[in-house]
C-alpha atoms as a PDB file:
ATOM      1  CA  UNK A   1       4.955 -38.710  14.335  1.00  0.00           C
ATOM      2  CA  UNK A   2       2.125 -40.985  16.134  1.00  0.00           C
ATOM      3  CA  UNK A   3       1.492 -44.073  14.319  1.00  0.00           C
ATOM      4  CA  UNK A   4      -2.771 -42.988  15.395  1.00  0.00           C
ATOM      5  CA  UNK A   5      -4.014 -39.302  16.104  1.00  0.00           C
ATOM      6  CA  UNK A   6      -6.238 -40.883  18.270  1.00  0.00           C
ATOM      7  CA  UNK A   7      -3.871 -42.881  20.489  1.00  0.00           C
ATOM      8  CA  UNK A   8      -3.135 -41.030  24.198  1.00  0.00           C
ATOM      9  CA  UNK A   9      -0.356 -38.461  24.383  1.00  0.00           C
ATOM     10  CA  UNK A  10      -0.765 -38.032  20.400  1.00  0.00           C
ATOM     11  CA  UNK A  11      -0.798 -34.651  19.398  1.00  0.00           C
ATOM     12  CA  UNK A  12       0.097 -34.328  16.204  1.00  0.00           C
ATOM     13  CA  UNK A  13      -2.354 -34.939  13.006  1.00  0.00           C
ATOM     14  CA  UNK A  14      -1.476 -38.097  10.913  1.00  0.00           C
ATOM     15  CA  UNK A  15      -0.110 -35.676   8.088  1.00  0.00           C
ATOM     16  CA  UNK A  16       0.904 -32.068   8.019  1.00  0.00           C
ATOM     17  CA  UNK A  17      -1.419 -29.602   7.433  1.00  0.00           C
ATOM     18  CA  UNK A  18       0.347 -28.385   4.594  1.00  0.00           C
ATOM     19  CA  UNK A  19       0.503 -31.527   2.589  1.00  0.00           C
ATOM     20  CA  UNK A  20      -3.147 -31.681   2.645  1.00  0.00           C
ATOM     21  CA  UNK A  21      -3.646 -28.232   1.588  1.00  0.00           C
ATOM     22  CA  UNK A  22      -1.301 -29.258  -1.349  1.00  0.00           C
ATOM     23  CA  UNK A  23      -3.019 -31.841  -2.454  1.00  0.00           C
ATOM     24  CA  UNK A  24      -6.380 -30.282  -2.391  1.00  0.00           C
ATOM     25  CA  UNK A  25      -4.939 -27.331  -4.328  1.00  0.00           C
ATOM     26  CA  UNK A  26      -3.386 -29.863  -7.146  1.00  0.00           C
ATOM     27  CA  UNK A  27      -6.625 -31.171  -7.435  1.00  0.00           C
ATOM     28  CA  UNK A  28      -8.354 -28.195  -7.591  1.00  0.00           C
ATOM     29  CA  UNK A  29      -6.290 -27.280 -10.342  1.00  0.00           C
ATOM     30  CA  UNK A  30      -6.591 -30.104 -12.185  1.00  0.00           C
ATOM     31  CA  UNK A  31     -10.356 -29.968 -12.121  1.00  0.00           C
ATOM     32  CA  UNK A  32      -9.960 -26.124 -13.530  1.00  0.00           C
ATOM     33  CA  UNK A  33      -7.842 -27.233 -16.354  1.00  0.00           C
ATOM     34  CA  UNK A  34      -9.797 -30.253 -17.229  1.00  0.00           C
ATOM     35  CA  UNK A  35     -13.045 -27.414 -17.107  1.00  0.00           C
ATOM     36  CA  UNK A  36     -11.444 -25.340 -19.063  1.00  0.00           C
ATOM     37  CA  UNK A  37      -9.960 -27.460 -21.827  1.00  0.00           C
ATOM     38  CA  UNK A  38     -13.016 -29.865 -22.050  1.00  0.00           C
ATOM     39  CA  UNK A  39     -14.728 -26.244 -22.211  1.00  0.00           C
ATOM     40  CA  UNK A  40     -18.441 -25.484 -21.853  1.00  0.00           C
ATOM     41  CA  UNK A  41     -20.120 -26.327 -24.533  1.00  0.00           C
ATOM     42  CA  UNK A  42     -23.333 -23.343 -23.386  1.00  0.00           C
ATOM     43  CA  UNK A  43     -21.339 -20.417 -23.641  1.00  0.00           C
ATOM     44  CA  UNK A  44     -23.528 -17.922 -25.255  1.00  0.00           C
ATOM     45  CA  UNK A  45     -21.917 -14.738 -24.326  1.00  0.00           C
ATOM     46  CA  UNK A  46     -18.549 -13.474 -26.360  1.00  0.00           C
ATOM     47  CA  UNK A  47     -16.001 -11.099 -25.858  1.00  0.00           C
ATOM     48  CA  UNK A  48     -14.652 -11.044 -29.605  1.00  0.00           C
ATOM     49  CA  UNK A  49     -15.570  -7.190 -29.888  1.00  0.00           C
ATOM     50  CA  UNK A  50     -13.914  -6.074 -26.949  1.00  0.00           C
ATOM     51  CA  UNK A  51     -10.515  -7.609 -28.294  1.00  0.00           C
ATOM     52  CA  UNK A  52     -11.005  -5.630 -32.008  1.00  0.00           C
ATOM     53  CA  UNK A  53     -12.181  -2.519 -29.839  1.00  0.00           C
ATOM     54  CA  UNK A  54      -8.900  -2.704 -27.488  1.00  0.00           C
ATOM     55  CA  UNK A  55      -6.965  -2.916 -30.765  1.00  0.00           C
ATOM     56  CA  UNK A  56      -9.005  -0.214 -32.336  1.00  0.00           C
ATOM     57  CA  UNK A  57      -8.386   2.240 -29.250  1.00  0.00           C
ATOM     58  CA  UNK A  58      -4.681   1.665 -28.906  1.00  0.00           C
ATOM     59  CA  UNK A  59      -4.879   0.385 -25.195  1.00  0.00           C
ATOM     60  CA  UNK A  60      -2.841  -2.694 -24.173  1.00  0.00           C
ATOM     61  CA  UNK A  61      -4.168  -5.467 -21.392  1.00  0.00           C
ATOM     62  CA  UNK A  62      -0.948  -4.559 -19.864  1.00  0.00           C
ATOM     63  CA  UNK A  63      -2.666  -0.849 -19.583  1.00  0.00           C
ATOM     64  CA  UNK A  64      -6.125  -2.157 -18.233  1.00  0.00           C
ATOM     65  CA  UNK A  65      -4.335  -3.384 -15.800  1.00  0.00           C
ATOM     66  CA  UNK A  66      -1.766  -1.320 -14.174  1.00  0.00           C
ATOM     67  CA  UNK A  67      -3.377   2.197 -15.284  1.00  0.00           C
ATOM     68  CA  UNK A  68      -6.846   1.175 -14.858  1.00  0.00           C
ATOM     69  CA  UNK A  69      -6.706  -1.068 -11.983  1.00  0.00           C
ATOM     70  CA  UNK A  70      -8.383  -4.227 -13.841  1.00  0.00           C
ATOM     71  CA  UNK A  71      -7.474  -7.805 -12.780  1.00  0.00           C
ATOM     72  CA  UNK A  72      -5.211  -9.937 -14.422  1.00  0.00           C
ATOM     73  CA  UNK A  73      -8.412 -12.648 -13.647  1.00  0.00           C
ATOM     74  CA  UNK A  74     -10.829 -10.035 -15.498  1.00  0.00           C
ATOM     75  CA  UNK A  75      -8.457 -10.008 -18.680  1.00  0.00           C
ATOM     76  CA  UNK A  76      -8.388 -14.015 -18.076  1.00  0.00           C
ATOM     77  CA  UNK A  77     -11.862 -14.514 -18.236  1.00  0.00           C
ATOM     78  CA  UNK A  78     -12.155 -12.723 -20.983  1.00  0.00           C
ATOM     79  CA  UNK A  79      -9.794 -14.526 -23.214  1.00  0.00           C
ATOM     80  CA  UNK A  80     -11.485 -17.671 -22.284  1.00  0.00           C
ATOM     81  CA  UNK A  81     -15.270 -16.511 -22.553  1.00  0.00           C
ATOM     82  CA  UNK A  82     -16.082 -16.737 -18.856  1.00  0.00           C
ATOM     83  CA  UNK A  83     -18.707 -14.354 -17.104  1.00  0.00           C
ATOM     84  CA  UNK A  84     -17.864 -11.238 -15.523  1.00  0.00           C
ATOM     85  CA  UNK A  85     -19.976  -9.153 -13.673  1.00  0.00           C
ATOM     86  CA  UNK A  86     -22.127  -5.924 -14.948  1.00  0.00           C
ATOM     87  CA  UNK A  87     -19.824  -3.253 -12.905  1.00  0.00           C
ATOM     88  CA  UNK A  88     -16.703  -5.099 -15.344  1.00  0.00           C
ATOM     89  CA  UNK A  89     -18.626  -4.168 -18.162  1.00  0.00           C
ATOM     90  CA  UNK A  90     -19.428  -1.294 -16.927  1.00  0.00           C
ATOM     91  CA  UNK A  91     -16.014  -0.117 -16.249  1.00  0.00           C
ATOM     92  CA  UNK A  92     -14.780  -1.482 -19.633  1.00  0.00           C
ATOM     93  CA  UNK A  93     -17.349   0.276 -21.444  1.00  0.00           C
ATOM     94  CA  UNK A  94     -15.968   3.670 -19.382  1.00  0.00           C
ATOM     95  CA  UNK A  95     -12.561   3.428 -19.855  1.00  0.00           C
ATOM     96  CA  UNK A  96     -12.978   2.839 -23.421  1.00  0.00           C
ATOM     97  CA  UNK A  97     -15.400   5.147 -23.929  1.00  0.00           C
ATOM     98  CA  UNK A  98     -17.469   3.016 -25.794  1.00  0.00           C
ATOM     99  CA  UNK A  99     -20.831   0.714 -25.801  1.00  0.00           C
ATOM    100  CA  UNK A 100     -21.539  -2.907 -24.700  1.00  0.00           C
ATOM    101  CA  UNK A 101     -21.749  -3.836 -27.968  1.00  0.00           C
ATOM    102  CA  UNK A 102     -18.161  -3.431 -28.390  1.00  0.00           C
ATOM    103  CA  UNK A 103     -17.515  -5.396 -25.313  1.00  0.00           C
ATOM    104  CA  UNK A 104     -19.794  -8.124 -25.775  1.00  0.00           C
ATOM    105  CA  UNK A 105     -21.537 -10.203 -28.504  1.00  0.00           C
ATOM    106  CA  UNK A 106     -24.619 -12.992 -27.826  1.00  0.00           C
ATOM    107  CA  UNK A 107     -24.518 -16.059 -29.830  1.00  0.00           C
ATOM    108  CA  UNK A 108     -27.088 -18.651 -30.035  1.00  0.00           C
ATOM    109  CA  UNK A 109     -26.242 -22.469 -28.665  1.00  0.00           C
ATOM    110  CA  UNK A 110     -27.318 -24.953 -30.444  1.00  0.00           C
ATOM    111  CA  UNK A 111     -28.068 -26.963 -27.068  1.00  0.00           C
ATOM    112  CA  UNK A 112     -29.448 -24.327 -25.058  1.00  0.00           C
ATOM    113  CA  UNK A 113     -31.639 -25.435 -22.400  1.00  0.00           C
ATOM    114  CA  UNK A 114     -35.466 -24.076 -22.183  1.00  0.00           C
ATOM    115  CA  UNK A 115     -36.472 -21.512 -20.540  1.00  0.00           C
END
């Protein structure tokens, strides 16, 4: 390895791509598990029902998501609150056979911010 990229005949990069893409994905992660444990504080939206109506209905996450094609991230960001998009609902609510309601809940923050 060249001591300097830049120096003449040098054609190798001062580290291996690899080990950079490593470290950028460590950190990465790191920030996404200090998010999530630190946790948002704003999260208005639940997903409480949709765990009582999955146990209501008899259908596993395991089901979801090799019958009905949903991602392992979709069932993730459920557990943990996150947002997922209309069509997720929308496809929950169909293979369910139920309403929103049963899929999601809205709860009021304390620290919202104004409209």
């Amino acid at each position: 390895m060249c001591r300097k990229f830049y120096q003449k005949g040098c054609r190798e990069p001062p580290l291996p791509f690899s080990i950079i893409i490593v470290v950028i994905v460590t950190i990465v992660k790191y920030m996404t598990a200090f998010y999530y444990k630190n946790g948002d504080n704003r999260i208005m939206i639940i997903y409480d029902p949709f765990w009582k109506t999955l146990k209501d209905k008899g259908i596993s996450t395991y089901t979801l998501i090799n019958k009905y094609h949903i991602s392992s991230s979709t069932i993730d960001r459920l557990r943990r609150n996150r947002g997922i998009s209309t069509l997720k609902i929308n496809d929950l609510c169909r293979i369910l056979n139920c309403r929103v309601e049963d899929i999601l809940e809205y709860v009021e923050s304390d620290d919202e911010q104004p409209l």
